[in-house]
PDB file of N, CA and C in Angstrom:
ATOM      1  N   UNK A   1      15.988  29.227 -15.273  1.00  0.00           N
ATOM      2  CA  UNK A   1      14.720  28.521 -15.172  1.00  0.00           C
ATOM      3  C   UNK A   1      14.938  27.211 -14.414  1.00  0.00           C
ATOM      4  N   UNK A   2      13.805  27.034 -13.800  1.00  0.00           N
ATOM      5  CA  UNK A   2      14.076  25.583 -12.704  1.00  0.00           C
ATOM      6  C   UNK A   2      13.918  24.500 -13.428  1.00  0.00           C
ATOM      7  N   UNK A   3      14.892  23.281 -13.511  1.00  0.00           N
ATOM      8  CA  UNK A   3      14.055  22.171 -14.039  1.00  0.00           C
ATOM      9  C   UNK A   3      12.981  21.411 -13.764  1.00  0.00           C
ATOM     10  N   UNK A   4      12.189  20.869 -14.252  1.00  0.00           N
ATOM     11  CA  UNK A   4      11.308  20.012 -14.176  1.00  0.00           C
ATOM     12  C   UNK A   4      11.308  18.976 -13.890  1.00  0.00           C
ATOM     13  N   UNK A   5      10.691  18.297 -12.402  1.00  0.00           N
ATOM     14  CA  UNK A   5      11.078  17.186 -11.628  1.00  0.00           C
ATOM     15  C   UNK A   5       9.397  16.527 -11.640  1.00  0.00           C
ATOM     16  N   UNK A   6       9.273  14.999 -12.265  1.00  0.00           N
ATOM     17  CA  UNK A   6       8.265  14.659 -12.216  1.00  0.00           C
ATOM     18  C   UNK A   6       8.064  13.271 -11.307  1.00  0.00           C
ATOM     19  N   UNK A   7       7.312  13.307 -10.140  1.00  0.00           N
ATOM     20  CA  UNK A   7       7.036  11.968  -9.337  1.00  0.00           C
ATOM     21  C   UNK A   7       5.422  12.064  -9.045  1.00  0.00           C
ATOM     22  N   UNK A   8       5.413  10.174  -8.806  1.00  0.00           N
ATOM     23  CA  UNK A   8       4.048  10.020  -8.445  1.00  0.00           C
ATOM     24  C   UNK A   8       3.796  10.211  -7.065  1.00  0.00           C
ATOM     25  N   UNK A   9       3.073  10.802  -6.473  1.00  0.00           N
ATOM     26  CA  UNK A   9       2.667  10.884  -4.843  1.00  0.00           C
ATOM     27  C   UNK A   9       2.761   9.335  -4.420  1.00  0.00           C
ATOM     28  N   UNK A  10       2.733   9.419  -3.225  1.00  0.00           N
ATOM     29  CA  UNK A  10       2.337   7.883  -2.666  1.00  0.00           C
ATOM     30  C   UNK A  10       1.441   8.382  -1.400  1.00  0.00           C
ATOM     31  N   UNK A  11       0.892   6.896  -0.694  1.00  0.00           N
ATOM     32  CA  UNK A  11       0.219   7.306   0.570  1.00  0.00           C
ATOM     33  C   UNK A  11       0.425   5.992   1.692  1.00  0.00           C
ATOM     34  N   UNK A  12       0.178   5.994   2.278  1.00  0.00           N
ATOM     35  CA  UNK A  12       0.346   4.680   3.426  1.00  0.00           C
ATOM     36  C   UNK A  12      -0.885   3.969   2.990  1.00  0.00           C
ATOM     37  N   UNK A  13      -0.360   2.655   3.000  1.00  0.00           N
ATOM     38  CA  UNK A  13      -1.186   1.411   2.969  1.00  0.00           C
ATOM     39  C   UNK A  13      -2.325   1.270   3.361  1.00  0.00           C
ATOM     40  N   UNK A  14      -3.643   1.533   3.019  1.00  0.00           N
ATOM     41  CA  UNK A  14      -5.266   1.758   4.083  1.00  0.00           C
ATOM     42  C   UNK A  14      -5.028   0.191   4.352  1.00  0.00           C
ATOM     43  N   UNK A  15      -4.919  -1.108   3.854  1.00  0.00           N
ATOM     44  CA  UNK A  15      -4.929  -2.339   4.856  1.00  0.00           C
ATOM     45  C   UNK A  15      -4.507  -2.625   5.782  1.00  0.00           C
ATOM     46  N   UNK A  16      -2.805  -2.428   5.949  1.00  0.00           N
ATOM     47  CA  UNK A  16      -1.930  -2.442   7.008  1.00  0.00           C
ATOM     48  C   UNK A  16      -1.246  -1.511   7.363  1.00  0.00           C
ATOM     49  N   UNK A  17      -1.855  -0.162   7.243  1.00  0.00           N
ATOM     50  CA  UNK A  17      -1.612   1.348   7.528  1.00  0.00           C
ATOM     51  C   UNK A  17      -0.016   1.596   8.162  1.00  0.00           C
ATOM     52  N   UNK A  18       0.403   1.156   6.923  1.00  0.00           N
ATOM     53  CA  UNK A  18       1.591   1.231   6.469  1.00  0.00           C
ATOM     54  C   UNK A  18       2.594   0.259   7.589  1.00  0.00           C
ATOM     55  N   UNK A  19       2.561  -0.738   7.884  1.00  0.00           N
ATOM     56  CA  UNK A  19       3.328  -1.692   8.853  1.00  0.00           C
ATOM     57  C   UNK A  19       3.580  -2.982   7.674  1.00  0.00           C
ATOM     58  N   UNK A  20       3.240  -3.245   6.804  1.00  0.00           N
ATOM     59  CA  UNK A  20       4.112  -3.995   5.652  1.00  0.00           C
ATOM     60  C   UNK A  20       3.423  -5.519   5.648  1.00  0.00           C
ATOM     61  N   UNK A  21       2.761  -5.221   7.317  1.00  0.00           N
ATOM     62  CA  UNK A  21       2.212  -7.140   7.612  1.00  0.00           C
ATOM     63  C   UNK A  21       0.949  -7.188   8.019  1.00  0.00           C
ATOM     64  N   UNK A  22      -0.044  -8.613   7.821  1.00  0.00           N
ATOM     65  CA  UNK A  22      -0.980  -8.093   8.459  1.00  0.00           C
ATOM     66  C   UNK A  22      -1.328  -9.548   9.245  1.00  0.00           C
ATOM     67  N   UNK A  23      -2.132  -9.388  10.166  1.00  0.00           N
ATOM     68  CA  UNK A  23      -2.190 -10.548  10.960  1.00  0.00           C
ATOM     69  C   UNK A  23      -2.932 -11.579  10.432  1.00  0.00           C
ATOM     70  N   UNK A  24      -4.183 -11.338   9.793  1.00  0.00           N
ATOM     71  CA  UNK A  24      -4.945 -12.032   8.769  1.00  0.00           C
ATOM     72  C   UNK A  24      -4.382 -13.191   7.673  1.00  0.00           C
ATOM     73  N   UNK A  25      -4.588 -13.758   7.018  1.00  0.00           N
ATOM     74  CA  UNK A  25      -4.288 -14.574   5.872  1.00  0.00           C
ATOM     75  C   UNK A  25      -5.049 -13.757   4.743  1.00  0.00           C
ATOM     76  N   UNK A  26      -4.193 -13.630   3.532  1.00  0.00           N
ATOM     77  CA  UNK A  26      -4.673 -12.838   2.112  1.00  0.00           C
ATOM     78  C   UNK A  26      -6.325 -13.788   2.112  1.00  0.00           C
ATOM     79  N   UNK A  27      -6.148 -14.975   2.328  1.00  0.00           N
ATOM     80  CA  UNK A  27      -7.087 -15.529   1.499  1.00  0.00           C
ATOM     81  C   UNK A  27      -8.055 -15.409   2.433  1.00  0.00           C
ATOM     82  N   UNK A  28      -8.239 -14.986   3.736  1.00  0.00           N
ATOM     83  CA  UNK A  28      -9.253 -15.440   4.599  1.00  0.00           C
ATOM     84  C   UNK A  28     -10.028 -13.736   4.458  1.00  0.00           C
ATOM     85  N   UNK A  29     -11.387 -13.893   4.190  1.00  0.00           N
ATOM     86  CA  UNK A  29     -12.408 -12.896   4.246  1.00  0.00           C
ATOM     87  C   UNK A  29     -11.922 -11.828   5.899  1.00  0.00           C
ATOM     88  N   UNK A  30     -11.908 -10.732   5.308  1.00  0.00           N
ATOM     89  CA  UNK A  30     -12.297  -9.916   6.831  1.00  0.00           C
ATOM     90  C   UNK A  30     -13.009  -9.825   8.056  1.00  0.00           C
ATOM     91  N   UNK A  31     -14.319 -10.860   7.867  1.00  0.00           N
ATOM     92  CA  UNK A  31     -15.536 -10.997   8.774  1.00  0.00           C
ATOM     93  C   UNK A  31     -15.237 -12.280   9.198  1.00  0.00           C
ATOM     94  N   UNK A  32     -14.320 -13.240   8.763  1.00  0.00           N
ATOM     95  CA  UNK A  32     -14.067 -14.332   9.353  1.00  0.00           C
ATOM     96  C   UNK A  32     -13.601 -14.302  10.771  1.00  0.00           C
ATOM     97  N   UNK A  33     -13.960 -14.977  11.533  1.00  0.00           N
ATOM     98  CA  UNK A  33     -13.388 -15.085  13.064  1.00  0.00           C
ATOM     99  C   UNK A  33     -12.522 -16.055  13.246  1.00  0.00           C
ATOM    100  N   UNK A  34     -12.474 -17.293  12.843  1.00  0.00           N
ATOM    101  CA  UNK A  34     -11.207 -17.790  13.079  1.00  0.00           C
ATOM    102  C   UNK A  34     -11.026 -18.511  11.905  1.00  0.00           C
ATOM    103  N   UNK A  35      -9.855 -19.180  11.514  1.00  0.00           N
ATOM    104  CA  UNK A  35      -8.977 -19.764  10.298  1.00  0.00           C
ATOM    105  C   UNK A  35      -7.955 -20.705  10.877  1.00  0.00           C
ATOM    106  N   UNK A  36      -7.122 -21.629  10.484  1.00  0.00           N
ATOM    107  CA  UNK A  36      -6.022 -22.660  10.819  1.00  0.00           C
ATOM    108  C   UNK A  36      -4.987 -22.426  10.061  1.00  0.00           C
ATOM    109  N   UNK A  37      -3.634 -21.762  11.140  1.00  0.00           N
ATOM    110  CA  UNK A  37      -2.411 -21.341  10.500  1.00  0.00           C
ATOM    111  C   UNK A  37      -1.870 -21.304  11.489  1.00  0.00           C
ATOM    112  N   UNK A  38      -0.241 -21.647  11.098  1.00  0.00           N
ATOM    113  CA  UNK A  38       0.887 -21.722  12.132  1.00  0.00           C
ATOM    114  C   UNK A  38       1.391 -20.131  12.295  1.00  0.00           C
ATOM    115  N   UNK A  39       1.014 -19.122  11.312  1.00  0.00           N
ATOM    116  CA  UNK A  39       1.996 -18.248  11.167  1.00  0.00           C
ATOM    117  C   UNK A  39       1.275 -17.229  11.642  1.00  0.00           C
ATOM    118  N   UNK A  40       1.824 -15.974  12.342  1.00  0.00           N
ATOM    119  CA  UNK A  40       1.046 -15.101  13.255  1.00  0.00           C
ATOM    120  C   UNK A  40       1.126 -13.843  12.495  1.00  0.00           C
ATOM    121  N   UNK A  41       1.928 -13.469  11.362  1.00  0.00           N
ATOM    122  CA  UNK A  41       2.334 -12.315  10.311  1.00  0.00           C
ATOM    123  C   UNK A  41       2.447 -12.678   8.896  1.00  0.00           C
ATOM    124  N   UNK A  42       1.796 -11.893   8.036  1.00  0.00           N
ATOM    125  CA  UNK A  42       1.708 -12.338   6.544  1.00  0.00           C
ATOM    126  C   UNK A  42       1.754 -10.739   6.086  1.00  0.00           C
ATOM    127  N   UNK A  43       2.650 -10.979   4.923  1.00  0.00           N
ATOM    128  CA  UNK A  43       2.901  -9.838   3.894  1.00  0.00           C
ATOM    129  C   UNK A  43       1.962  -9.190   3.634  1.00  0.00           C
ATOM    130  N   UNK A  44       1.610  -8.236   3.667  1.00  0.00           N
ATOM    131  CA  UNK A  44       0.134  -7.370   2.972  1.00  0.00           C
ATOM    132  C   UNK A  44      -0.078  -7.857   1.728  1.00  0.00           C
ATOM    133  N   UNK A  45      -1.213  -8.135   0.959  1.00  0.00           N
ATOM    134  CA  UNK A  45      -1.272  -8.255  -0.216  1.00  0.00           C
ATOM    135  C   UNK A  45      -1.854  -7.040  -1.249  1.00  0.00           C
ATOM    136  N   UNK A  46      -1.858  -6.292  -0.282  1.00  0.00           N
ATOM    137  CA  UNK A  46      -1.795  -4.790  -1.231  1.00  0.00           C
ATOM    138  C   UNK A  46      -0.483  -3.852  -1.358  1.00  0.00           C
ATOM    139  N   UNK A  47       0.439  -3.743  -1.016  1.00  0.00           N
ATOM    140  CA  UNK A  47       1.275  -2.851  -0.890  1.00  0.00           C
ATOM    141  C   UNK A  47       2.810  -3.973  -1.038  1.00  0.00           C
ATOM    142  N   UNK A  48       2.138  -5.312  -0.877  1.00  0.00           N
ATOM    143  CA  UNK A  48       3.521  -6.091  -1.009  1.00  0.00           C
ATOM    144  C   UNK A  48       4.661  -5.919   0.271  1.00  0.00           C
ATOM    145  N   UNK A  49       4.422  -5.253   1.159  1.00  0.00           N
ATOM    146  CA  UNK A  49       5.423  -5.272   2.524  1.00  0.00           C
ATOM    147  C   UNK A  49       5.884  -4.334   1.919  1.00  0.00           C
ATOM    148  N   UNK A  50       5.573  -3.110   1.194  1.00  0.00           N
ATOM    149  CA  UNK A  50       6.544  -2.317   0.719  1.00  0.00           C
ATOM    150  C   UNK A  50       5.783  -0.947   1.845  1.00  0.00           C
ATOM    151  N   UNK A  51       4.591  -0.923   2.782  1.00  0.00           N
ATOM    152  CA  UNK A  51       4.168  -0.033   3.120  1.00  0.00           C
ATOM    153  C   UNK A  51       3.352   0.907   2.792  1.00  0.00           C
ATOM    154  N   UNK A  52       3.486   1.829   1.269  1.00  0.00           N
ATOM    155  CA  UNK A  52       3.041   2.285   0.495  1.00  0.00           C
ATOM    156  C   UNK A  52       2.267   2.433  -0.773  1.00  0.00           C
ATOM    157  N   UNK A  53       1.383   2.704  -1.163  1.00  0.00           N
ATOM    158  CA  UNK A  53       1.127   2.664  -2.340  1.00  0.00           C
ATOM    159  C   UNK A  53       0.781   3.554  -3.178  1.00  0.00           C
ATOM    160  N   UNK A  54       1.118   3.800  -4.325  1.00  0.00           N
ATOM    161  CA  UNK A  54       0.727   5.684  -5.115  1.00  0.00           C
ATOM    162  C   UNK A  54      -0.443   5.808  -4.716  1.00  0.00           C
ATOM    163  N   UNK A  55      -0.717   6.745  -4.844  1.00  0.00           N
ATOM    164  CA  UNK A  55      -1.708   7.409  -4.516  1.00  0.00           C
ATOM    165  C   UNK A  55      -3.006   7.125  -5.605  1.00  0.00           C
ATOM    166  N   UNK A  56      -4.359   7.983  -5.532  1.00  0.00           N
ATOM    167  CA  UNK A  56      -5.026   7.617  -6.721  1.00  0.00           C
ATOM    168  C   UNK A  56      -5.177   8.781  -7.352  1.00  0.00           C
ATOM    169  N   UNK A  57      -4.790   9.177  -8.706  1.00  0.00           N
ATOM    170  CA  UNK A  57      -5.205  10.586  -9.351  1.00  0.00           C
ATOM    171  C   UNK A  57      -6.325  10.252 -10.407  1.00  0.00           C
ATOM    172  N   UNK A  58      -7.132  11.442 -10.629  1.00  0.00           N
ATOM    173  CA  UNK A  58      -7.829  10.830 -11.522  1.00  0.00           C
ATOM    174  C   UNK A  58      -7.403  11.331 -13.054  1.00  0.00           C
ATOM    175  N   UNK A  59      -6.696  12.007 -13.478  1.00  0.00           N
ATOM    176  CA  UNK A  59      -6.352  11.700 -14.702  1.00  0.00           C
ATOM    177  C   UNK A  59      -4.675  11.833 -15.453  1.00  0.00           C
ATOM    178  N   UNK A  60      -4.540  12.024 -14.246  1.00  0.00           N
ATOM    179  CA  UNK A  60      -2.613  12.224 -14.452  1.00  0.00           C
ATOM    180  C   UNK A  60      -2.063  11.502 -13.260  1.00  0.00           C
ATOM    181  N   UNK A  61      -1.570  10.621 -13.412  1.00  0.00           N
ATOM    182  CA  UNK A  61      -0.896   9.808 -12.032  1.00  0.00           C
ATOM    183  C   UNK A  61       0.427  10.202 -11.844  1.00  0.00           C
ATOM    184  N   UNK A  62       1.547  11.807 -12.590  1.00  0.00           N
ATOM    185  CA  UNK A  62       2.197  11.840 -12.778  1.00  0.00           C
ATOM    186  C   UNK A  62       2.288  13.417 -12.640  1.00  0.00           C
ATOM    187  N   UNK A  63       2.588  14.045 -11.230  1.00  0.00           N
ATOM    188  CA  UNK A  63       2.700  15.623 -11.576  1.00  0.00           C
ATOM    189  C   UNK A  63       4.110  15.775 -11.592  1.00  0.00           C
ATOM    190  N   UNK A  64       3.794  17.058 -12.500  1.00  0.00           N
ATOM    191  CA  UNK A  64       5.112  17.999 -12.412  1.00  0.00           C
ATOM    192  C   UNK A  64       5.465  19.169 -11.491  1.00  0.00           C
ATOM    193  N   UNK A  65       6.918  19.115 -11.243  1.00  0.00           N
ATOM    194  CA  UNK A  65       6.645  20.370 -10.206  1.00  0.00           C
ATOM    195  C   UNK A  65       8.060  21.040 -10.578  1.00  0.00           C
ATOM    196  N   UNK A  66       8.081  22.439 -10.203  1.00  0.00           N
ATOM    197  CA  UNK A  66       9.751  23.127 -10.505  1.00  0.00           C
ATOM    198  C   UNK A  66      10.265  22.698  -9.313  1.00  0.00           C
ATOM    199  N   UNK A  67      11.659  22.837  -9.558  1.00  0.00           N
ATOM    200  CA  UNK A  67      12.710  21.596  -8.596  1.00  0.00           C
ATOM    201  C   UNK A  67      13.046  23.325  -8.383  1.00  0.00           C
TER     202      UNK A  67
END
């Protein structure tokens, strides 16, 4: 019998579609046109520069599958 291997899916980042940075400032609204900053790249504040984020399930965030 196969064992049982359990992970959460993930998916690419919908803010910074999966590039880790975004050109924006966290704090500055999306519809804003311009803002005052020295810095031209900022960490995503959804995904943390990690790229990814699980996915969304709606009642098990956790499948199982045979390995």
């Amino acid at each position: 019998m196969a064992e049982e291997v359990q992970y959460v899916p993930y998916q690419k980042c919908p803010k910074c579609n999966g590039q880790g940075s975004v050109s924006i400032p966290p704090h500055v609204a999306g519809d804003v046109g311009q803002w005052t900053s020295s810095a031209t790249q900022y960490v995503c504040d959804v995904c943390n520069g990690s790229k990814i984020i699980p996915m969304c399930t709606a009642n098990n965030p956790v499948i199982a599958v045979d390995a």
